[in-house]
C-alpha atoms as a PDB file:
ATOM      1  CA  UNK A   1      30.100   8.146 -37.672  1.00  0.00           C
ATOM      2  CA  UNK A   2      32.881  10.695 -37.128  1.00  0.00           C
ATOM      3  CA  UNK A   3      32.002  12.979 -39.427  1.00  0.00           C
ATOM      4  CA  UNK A   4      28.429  13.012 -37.485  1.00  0.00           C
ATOM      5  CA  UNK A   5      30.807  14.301 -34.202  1.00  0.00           C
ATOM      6  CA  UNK A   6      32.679  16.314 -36.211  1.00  0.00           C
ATOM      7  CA  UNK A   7      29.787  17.769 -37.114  1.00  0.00           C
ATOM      8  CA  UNK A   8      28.386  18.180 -33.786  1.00  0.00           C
ATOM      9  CA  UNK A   9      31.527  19.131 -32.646  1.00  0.00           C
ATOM     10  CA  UNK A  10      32.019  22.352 -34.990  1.00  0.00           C
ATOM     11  CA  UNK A  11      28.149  23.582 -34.600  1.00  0.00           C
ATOM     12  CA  UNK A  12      28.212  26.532 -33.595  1.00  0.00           C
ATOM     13  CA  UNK A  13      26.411  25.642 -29.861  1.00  0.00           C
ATOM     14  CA  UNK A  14      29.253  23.146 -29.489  1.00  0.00           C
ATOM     15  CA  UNK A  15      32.031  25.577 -29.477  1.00  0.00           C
ATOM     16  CA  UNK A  16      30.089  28.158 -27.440  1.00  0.00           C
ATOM     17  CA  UNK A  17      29.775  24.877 -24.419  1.00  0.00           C
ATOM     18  CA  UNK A  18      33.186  24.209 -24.960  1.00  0.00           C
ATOM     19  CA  UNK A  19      34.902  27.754 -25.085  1.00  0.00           C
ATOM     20  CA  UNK A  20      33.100  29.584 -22.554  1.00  0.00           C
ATOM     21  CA  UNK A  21      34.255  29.425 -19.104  1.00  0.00           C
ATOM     22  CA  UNK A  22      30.603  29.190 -17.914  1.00  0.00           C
ATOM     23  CA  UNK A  23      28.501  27.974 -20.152  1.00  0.00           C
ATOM     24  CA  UNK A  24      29.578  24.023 -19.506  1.00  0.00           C
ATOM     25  CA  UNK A  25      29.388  24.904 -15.458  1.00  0.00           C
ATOM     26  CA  UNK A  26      26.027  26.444 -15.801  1.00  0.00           C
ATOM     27  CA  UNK A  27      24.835  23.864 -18.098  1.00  0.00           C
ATOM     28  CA  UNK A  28      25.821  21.347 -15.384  1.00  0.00           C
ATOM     29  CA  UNK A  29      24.250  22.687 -12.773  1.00  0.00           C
ATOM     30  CA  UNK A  30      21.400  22.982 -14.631  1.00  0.00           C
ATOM     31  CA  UNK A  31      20.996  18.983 -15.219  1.00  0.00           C
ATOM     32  CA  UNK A  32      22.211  18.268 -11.947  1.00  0.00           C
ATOM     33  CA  UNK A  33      18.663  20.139 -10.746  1.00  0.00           C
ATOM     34  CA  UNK A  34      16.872  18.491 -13.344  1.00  0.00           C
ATOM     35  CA  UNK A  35      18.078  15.106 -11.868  1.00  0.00           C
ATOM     36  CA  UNK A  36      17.604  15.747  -8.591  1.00  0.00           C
ATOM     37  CA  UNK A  37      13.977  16.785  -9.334  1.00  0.00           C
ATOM     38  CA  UNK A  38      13.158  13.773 -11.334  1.00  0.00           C
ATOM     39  CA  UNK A  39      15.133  10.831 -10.030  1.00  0.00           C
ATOM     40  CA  UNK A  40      14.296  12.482  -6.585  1.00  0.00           C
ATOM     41  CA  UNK A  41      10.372  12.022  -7.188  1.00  0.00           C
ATOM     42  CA  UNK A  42      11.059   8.960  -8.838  1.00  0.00           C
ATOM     43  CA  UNK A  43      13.308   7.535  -5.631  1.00  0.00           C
ATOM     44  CA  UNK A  44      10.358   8.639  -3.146  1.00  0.00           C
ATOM     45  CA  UNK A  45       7.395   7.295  -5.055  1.00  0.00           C
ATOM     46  CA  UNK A  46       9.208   3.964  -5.016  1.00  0.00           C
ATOM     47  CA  UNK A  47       9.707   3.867  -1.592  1.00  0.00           C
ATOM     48  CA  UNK A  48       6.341   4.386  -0.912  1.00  0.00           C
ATOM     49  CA  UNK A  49       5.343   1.915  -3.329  1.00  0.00           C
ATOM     50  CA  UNK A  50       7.916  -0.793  -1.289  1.00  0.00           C
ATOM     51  CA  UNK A  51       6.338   0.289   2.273  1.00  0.00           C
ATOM     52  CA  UNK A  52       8.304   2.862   3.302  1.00  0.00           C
ATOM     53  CA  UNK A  53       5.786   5.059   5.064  1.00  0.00           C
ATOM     54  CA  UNK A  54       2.709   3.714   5.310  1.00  0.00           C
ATOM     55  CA  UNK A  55       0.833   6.124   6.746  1.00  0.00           C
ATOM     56  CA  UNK A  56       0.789   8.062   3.367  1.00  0.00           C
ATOM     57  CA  UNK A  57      -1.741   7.076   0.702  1.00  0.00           C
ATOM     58  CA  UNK A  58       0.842   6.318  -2.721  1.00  0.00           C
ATOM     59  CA  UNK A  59      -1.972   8.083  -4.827  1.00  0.00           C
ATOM     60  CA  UNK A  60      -0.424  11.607  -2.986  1.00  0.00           C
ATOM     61  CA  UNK A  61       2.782  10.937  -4.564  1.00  0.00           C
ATOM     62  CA  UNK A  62       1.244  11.666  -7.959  1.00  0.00           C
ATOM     63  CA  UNK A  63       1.799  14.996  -7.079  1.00  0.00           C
ATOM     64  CA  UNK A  64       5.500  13.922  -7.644  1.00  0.00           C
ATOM     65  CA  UNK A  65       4.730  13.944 -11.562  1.00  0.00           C
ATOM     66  CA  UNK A  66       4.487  17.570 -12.034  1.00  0.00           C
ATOM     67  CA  UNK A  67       7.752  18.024 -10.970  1.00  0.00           C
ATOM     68  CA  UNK A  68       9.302  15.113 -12.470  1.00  0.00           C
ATOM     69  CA  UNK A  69       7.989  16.038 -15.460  1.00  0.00           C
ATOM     70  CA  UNK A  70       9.632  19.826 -14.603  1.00  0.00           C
ATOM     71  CA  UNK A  71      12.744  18.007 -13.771  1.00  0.00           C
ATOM     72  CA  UNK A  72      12.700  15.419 -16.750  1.00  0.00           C
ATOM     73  CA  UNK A  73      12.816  18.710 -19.264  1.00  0.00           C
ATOM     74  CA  UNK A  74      15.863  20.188 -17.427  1.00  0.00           C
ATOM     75  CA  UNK A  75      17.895  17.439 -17.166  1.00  0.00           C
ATOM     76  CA  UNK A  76      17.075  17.014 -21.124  1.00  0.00           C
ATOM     77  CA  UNK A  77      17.954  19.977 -22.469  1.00  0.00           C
ATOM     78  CA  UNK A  78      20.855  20.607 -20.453  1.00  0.00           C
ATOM     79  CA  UNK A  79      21.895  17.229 -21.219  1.00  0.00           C
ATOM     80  CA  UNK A  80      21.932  18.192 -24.865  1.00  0.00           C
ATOM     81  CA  UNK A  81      23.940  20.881 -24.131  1.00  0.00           C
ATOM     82  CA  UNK A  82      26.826  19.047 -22.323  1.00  0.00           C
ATOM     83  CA  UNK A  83      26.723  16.019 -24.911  1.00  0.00           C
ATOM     84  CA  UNK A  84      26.892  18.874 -27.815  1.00  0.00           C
ATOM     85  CA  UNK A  85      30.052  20.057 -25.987  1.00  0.00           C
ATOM     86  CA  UNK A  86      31.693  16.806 -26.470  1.00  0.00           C
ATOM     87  CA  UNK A  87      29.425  14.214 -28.320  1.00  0.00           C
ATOM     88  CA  UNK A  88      32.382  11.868 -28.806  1.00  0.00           C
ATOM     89  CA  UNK A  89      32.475  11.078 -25.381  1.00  0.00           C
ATOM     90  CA  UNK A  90      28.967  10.295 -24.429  1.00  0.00           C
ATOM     91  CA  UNK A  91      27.984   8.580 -27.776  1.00  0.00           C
ATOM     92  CA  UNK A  92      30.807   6.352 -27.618  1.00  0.00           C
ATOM     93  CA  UNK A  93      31.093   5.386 -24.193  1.00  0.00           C
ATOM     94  CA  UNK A  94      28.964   2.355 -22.746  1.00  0.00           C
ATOM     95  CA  UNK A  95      28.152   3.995 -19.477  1.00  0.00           C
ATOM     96  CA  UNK A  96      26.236   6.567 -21.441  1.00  0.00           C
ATOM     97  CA  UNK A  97      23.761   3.891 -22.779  1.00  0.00           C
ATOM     98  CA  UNK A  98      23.973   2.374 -19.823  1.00  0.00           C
ATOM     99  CA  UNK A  99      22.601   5.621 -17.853  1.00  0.00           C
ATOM    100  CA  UNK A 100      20.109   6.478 -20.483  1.00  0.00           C
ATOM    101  CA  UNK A 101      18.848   2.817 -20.658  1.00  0.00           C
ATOM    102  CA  UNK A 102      18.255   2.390 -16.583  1.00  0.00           C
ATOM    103  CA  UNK A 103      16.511   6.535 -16.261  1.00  0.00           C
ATOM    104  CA  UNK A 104      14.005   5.638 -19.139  1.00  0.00           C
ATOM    105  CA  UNK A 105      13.815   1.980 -17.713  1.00  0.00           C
ATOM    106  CA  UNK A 106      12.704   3.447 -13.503  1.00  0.00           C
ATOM    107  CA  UNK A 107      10.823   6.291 -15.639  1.00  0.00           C
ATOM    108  CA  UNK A 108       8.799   3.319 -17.302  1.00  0.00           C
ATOM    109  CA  UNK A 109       8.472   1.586 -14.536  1.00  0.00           C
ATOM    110  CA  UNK A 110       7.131   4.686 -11.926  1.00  0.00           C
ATOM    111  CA  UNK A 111       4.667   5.035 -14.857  1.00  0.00           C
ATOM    112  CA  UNK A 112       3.550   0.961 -14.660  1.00  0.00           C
ATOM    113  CA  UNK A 113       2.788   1.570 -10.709  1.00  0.00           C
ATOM    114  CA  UNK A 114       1.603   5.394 -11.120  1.00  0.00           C
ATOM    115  CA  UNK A 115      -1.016   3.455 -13.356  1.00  0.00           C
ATOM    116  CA  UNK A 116      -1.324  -0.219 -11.371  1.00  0.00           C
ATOM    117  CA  UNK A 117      -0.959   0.653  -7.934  1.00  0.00           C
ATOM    118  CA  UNK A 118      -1.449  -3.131  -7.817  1.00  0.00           C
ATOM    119  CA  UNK A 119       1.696  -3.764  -8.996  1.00  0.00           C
ATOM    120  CA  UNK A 120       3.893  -5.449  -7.030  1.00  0.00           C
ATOM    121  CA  UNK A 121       6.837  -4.814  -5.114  1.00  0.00           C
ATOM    122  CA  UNK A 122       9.029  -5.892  -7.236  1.00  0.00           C
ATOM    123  CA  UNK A 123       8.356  -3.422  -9.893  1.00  0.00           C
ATOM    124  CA  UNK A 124       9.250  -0.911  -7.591  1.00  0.00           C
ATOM    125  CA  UNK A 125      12.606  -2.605  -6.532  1.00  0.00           C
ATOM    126  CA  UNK A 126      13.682  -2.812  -9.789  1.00  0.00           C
ATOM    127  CA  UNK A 127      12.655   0.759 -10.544  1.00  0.00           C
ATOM    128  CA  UNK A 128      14.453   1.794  -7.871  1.00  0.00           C
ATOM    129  CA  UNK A 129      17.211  -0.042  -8.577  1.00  0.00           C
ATOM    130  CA  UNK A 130      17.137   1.251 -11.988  1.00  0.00           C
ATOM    131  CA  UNK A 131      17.032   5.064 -11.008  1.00  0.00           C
ATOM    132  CA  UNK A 132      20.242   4.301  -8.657  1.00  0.00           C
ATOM    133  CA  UNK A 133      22.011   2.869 -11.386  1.00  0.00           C
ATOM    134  CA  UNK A 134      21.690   5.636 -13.920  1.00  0.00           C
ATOM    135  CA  UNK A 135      22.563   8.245 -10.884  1.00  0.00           C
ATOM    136  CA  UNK A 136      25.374   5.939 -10.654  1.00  0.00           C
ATOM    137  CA  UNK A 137      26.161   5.908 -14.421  1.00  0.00           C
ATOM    138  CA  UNK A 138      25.820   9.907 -14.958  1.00  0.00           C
ATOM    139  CA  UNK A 139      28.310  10.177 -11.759  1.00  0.00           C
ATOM    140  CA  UNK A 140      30.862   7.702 -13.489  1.00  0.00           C
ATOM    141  CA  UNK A 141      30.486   9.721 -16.961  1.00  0.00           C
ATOM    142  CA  UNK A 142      31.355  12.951 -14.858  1.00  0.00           C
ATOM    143  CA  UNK A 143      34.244  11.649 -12.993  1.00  0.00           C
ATOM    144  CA  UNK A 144      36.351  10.936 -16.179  1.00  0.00           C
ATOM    145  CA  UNK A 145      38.912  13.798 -16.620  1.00  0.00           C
ATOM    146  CA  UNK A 146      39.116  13.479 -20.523  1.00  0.00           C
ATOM    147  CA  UNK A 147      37.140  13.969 -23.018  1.00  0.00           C
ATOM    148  CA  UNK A 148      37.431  12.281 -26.260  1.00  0.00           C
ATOM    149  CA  UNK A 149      36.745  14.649 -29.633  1.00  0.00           C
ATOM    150  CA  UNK A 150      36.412  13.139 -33.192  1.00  0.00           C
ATOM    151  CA  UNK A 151      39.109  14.321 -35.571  1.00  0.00           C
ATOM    152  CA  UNK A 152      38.141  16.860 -38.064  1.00  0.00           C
ATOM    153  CA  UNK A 153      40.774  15.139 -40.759  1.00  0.00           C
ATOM    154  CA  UNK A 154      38.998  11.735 -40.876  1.00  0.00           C
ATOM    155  CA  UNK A 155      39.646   9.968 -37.817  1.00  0.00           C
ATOM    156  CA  UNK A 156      39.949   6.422 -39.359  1.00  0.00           C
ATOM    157  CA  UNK A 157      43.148   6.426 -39.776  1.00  0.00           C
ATOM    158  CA  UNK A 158      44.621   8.235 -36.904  1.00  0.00           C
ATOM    159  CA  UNK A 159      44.059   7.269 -33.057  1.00  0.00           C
ATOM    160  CA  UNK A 160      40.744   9.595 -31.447  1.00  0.00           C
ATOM    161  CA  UNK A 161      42.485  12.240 -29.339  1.00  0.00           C
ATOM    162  CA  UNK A 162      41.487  13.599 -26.255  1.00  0.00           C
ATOM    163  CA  UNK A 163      41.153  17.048 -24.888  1.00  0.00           C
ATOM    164  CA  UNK A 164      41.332  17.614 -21.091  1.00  0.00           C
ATOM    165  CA  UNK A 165      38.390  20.061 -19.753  1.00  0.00           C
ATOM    166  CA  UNK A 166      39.866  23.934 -19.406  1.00  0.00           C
ATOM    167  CA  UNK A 167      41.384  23.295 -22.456  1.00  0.00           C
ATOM    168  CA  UNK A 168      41.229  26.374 -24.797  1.00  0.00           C
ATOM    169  CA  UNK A 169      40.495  26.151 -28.297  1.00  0.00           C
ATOM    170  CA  UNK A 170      41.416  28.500 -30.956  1.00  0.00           C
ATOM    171  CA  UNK A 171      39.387  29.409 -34.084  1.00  0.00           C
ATOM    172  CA  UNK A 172      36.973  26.792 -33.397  1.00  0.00           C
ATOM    173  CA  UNK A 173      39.836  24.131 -33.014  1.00  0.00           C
ATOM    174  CA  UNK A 174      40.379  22.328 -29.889  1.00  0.00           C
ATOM    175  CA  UNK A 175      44.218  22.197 -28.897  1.00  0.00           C
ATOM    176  CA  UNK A 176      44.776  18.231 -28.513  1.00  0.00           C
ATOM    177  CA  UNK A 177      46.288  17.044 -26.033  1.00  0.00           C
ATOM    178  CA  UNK A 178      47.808  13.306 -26.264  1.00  0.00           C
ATOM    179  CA  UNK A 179      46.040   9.985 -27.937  1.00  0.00           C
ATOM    180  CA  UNK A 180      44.356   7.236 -26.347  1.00  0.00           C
END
């Protein structure tokens, strides 16, 4: 599995996301729109679909899917970028499958109601639920100030090293910076 990262991790893109002093920031921006626009839609058509106002009809909201699906594509290829910056990190950290697993859980679930507005309200709790927990997930993921890179040398038999972010690299090496 390391030499997959290791692959990753000297692709040309990866270096690029990890070397330029804008291309992460940009990249992250980026997928925080994308979120916003799909767990956003996602957040409101639940609500409806739980009550919250019932003056409006829920088949409106489907003009929520548009832009989800707008929002979905952002957040996806941005979020290729950032885990080809550092694929260590996300593919080896729990939270990661933990935030994939609730988005395309709610995004299954808004689809269920979008398609049984029958459904009951429980289906929408848990959707909801589920697109709070993978906002909640991707926010954890962000918080952590180190980010772990597979070593180029076989990483088997020596500890996985970690990089802080701003760290330079040189010739396509990352400087590390302690072991876990």
């Amino acid at each position: 599995m390391d030499a997959f990262f290791v692959a990753i991790q000297q692709a040309p893109v990866s270096i690029w996301m990890r070397e330029d002093p804008y291309a992460y920031f940009v990249a992250l921006v980026f997928h925080a729109i994308g979120m916003a626009l799909l767990v956003g839609g996602g957040i409101a058509f639940c609500l409806r679909a739980l009550g919250v106002g019932g003056e409006a009809v829920l088949h409106r909201f489907r003009g929520f899917f548009p832009v989800m699906w707008l929002g979905a594509g952002l957040a996806i290829a941005s979020g290729i970028l950032l885990l080809c910056a550092y694929p260590a990190k996300a593919l080896t950290n729990p939270v990661f499958a933990v935030k994939i697993a609730c988005l395309a859980g709610a995004a299954w679930l808004v689809g269920v109601l979008a398609r049984r507005p029958s459904a009951n309200r429980a289906v929408a709790a848990v959707a909801l639920s589920l697109w709070l927990a993978g906002v909640a997930a991707g926010a954890h993921l962000k918080a952590q100030r180190s980010y772990r890179l597979a070593d180029s040398l076989g990483a088997a038999h020596r500890p996985r090293r970690t990089v802080e972010r701003g760290e330079a690299a040189v010739a396509g090496r990352v400087h590390l910076v302690g072991t876990e």
